[in-house]
N, C-alpha and C. Protein backbone atom coordinates (compact mmCIF):
# COMPACT_ATOMS: atom_id res chain seq x y z
N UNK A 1 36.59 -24.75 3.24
CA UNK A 1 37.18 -23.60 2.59
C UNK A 1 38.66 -23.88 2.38
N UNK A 2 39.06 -23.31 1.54
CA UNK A 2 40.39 -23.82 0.97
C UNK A 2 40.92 -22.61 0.74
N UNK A 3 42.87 -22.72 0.52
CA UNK A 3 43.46 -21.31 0.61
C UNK A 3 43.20 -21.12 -0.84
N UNK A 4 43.31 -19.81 -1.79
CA UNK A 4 43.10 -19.43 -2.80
C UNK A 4 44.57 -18.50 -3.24
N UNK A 5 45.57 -18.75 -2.76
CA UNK A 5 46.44 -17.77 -3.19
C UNK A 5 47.28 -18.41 -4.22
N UNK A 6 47.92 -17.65 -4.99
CA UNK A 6 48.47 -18.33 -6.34
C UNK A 6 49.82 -18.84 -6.17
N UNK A 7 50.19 -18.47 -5.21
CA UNK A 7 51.66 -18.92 -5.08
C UNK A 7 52.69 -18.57 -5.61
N UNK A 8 53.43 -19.73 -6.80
CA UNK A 8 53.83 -18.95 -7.40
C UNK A 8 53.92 -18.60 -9.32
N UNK A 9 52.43 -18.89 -9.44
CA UNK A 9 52.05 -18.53 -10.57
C UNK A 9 51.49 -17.10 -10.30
N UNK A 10 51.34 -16.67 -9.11
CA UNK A 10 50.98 -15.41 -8.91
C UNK A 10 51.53 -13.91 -10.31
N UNK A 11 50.85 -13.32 -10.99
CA UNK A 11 51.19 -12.70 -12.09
C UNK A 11 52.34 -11.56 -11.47
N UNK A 12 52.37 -11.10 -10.16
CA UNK A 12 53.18 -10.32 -9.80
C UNK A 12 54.73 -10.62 -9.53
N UNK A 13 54.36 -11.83 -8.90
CA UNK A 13 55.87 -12.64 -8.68
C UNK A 13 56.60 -12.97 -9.47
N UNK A 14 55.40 -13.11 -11.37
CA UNK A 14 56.35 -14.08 -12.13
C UNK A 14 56.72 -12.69 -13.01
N UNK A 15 55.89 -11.49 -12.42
CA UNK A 15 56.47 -10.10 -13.28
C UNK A 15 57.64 -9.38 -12.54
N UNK A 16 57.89 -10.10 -11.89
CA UNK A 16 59.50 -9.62 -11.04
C UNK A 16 58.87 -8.44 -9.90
N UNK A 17 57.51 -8.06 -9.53
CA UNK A 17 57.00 -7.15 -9.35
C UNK A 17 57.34 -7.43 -7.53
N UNK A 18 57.29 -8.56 -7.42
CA UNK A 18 57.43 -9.03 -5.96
C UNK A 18 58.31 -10.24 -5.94
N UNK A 19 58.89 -10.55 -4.59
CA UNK A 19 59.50 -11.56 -4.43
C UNK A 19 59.22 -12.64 -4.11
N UNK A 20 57.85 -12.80 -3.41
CA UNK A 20 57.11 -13.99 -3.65
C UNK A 20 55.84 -13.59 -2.84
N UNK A 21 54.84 -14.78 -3.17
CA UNK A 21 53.68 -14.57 -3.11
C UNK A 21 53.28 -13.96 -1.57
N UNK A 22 53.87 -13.99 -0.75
CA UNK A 22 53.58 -13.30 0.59
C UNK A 22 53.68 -11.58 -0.03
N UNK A 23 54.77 -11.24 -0.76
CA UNK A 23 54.60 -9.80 -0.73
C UNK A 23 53.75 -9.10 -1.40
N UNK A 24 52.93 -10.33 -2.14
CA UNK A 24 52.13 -9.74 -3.28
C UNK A 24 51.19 -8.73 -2.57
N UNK A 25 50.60 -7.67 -3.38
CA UNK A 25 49.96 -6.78 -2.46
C UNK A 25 48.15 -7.60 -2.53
N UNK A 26 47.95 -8.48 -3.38
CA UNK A 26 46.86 -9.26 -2.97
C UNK A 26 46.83 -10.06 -1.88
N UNK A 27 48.25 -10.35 -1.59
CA UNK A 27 47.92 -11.56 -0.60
C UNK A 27 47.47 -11.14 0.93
N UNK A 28 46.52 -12.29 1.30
CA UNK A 28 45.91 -11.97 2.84
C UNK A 28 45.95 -13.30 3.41
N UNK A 29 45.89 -13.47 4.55
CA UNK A 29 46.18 -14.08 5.88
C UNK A 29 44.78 -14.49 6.79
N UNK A 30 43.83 -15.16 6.51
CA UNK A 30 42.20 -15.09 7.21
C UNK A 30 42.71 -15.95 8.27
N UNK A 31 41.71 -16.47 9.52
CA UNK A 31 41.60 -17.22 10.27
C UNK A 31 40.10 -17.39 10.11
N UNK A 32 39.44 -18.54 10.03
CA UNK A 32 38.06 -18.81 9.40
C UNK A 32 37.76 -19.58 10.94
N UNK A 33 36.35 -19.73 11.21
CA UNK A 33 36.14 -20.85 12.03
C UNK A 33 34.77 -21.30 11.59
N UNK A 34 35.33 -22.83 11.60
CA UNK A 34 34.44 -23.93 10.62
C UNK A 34 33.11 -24.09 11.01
N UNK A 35 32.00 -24.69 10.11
CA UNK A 35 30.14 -24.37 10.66
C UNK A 35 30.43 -25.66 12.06
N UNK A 36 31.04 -26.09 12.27
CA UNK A 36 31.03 -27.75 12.70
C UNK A 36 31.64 -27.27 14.34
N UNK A 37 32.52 -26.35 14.02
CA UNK A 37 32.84 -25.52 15.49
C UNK A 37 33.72 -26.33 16.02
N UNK A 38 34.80 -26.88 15.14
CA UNK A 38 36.51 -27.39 15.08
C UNK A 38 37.02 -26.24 15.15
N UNK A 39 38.72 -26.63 15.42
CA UNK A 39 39.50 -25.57 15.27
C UNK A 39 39.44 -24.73 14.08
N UNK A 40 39.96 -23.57 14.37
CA UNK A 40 40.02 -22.58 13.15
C UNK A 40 40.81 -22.54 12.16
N UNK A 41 40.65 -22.39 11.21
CA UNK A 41 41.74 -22.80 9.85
C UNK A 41 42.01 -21.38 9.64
N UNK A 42 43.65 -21.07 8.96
CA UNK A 42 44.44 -20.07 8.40
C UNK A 42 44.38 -20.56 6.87
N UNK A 43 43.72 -19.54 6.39
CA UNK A 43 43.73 -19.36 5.02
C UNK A 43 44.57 -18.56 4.39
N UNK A 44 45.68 -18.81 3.44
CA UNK A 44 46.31 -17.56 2.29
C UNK A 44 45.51 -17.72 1.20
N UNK A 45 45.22 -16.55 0.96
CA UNK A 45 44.26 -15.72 -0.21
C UNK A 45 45.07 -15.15 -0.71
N UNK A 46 44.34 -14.91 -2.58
CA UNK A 46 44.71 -13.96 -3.00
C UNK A 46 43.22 -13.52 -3.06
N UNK A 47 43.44 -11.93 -2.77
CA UNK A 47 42.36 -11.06 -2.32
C UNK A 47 41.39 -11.38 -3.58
N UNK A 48 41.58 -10.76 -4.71
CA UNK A 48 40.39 -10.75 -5.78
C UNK A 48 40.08 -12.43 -5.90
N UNK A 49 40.62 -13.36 -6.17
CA UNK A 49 39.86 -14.37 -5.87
C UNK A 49 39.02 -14.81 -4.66
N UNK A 50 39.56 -14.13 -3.59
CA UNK A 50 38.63 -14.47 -2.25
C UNK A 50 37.49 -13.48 -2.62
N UNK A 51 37.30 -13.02 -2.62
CA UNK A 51 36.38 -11.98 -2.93
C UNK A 51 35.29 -12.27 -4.38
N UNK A 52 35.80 -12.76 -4.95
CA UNK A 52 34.68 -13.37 -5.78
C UNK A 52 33.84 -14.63 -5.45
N UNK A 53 34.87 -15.37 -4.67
CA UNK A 53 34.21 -16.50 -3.80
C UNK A 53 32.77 -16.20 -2.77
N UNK A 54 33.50 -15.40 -2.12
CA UNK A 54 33.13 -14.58 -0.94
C UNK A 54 31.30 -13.81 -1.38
N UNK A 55 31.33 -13.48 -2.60
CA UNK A 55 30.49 -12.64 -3.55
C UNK A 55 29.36 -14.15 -3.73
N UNK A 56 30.11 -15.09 -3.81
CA UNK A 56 29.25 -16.26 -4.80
C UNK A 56 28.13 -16.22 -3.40
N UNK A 57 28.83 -16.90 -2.54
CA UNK A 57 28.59 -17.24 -0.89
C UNK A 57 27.54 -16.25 -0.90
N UNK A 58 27.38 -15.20 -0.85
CA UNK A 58 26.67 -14.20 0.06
C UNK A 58 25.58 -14.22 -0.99
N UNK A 59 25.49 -13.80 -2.34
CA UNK A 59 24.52 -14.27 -3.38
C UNK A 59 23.74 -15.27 -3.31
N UNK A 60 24.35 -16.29 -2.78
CA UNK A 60 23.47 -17.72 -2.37
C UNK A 60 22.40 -18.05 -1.56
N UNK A 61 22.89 -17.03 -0.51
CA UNK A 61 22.68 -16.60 0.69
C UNK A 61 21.64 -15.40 0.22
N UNK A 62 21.85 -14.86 -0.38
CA UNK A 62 20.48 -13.78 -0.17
C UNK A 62 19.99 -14.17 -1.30
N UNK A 63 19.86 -15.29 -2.32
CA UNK A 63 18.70 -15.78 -3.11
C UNK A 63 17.72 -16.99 -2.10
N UNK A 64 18.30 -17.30 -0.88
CA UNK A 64 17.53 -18.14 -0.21
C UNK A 64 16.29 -17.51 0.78
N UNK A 65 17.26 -15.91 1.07
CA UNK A 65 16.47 -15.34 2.07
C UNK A 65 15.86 -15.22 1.12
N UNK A 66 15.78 -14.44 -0.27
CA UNK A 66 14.31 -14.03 -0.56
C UNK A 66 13.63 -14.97 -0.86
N UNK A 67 14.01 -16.31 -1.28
CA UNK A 67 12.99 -17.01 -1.42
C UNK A 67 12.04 -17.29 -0.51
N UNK A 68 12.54 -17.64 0.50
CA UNK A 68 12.10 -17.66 2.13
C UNK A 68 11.04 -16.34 2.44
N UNK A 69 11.58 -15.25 2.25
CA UNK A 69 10.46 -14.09 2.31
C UNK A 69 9.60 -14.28 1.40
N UNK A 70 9.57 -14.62 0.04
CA UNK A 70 8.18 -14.52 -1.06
C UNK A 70 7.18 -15.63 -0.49
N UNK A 71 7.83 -17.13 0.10
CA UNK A 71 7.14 -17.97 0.89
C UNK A 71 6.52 -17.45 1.54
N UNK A 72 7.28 -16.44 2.65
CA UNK A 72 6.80 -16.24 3.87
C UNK A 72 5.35 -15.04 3.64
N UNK A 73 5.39 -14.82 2.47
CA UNK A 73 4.59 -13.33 2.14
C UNK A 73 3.13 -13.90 1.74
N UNK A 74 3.38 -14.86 0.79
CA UNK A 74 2.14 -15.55 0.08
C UNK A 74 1.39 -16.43 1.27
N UNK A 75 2.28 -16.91 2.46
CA UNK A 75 1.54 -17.86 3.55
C UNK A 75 1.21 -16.63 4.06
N UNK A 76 1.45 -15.24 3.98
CA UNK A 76 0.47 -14.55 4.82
C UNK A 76 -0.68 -13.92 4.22
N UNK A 77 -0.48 -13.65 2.96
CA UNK A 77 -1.29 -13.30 1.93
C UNK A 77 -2.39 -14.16 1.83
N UNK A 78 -2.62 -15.84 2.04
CA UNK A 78 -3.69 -17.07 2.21
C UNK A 78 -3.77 -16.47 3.58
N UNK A 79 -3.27 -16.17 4.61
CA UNK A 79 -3.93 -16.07 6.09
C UNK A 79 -4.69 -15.01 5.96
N UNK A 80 -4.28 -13.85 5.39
CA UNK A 80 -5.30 -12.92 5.59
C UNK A 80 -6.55 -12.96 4.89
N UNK A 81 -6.93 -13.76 3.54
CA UNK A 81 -7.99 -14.03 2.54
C UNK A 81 -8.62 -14.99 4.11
N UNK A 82 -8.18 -15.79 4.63
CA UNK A 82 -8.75 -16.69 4.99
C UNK A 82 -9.78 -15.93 6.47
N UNK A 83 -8.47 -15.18 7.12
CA UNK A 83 -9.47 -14.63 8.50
C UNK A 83 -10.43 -13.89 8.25
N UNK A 84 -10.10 -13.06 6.64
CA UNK A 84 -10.89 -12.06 6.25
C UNK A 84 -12.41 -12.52 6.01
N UNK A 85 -12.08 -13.59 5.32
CA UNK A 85 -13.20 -14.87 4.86
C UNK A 85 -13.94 -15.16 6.32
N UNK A 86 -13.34 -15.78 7.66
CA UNK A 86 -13.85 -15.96 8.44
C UNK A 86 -14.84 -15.13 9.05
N UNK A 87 -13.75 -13.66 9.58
CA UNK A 87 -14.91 -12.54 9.32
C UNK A 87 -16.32 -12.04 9.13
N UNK A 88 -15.99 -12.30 8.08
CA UNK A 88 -17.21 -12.00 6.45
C UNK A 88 -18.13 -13.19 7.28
N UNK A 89 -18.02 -14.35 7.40
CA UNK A 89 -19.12 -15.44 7.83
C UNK A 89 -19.67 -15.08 9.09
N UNK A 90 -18.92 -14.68 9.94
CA UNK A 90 -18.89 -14.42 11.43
C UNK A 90 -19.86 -13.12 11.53
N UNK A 91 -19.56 -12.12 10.28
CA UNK A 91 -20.77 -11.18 10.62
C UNK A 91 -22.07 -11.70 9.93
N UNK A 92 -22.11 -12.26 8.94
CA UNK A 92 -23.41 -12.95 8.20
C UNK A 92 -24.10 -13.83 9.26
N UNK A 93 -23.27 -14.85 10.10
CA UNK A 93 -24.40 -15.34 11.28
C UNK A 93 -24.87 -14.79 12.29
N UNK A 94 -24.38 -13.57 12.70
CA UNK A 94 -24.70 -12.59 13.79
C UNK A 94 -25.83 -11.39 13.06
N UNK A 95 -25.38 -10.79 12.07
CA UNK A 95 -26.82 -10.41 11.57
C UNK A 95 -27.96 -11.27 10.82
N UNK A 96 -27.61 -12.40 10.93
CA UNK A 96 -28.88 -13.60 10.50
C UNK A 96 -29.62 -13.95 12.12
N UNK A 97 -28.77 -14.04 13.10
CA UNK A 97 -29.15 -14.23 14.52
C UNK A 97 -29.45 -12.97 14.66
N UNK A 98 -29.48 -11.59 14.52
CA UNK A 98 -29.92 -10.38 14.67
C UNK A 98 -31.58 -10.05 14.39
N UNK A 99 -31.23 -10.72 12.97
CA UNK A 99 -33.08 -10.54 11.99
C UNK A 99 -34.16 -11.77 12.98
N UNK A 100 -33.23 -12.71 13.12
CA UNK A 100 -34.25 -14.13 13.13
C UNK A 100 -34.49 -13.51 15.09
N UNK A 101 -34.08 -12.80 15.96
CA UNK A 101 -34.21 -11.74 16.78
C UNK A 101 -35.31 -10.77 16.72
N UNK A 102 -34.65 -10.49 16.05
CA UNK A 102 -35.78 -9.08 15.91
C UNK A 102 -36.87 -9.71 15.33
N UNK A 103 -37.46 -10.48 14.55
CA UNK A 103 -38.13 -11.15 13.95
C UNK A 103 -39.45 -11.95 15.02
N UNK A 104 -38.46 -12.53 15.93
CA UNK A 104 -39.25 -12.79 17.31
C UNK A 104 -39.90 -11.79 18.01
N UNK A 105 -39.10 -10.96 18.19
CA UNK A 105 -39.84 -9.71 19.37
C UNK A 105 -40.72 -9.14 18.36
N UNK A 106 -40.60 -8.79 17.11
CA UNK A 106 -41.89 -8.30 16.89
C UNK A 106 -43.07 -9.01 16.61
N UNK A 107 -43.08 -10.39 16.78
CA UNK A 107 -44.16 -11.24 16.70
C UNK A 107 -44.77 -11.47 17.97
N UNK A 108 -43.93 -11.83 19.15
CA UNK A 108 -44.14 -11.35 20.60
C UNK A 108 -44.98 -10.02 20.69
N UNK A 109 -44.40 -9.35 20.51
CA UNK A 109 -44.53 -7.59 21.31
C UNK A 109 -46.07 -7.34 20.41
N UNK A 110 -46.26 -7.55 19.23
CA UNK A 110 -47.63 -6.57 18.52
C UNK A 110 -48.50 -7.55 19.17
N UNK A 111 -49.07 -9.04 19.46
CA UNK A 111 -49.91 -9.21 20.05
C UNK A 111 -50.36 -8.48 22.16
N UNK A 112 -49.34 -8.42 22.45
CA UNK A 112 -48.87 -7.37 23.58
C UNK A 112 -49.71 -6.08 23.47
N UNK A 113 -49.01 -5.38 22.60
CA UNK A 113 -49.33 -4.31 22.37
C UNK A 113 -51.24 -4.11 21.99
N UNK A 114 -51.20 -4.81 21.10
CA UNK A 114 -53.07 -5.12 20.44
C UNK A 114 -53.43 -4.68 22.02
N UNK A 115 -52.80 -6.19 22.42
CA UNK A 115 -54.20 -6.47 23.79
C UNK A 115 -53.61 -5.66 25.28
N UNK A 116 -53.08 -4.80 24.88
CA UNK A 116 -52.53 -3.49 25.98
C UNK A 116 -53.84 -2.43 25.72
N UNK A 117 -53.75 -2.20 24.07
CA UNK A 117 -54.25 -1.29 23.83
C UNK A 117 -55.92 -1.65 24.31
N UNK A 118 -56.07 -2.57 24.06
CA UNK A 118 -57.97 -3.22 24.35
C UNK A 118 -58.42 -3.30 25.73
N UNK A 119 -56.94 -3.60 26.61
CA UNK A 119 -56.98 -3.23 28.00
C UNK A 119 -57.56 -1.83 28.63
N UNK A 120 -56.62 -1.13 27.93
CA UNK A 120 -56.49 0.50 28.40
C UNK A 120 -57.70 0.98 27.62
N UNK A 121 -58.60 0.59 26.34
CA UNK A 121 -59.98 1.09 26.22
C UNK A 121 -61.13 0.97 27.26
């Protein structure tokens, strides 16, 4: 990051409006501390240029988050087709193991039953 203040092309200073770029009523004074976690740098700004900078930065920054969220939405959007999918199979073999079940006991049970009933005559 670099200072942004005009010095003394500043439009106020060279309009007699101020006496130099410290009095300008844009100018500001930051203390930044760097991604790398060195000492902290003193920046002079002039405000509306820091601030458009500042604007770019944060724009950048929230076109990444959303990208990151539409990622993050569609990998959940395939997870849920997919468990949903699993699901869906998971009940088709349990009522296929249900029929092929029931399917048994009543082939079991009516000869049972016949020769219950031929008993008890």
């Amino acid at each position: 990051m670099q200072s942004t203040a005009c010095g003394d092309n500043c439009p106020f200073v060279k309009n007699k409006m101020c006496g130099s770029c410290r009095e300008c009523p844009n100018y500001i004074e930051t203390w930044w501390m760097p991604e790398d976690g060195a000492q902290p740098v003193k920046l002079e700004d002039c405000s509306p240029k820091r601030l458009v900078l500042q604007q770019q930065v944060l724009q950048a920054r929230f076109d990444l988050t959303t990208q990151a969220l539409v990622q993050s939405r569609n990998e959940y959007n395939q997870l849920c087709t997919y468990l949903k999918s699993l699901v869906e199979m998971g009940k088709q073999v349990v009522m296929q193991q249900d029929q092929n079940h029931t399917k048994g006991l009543t082939n079991e049970a009516s000869p049972r039953l016949i020769s219950n009933e031929h008993v008890s005559d």
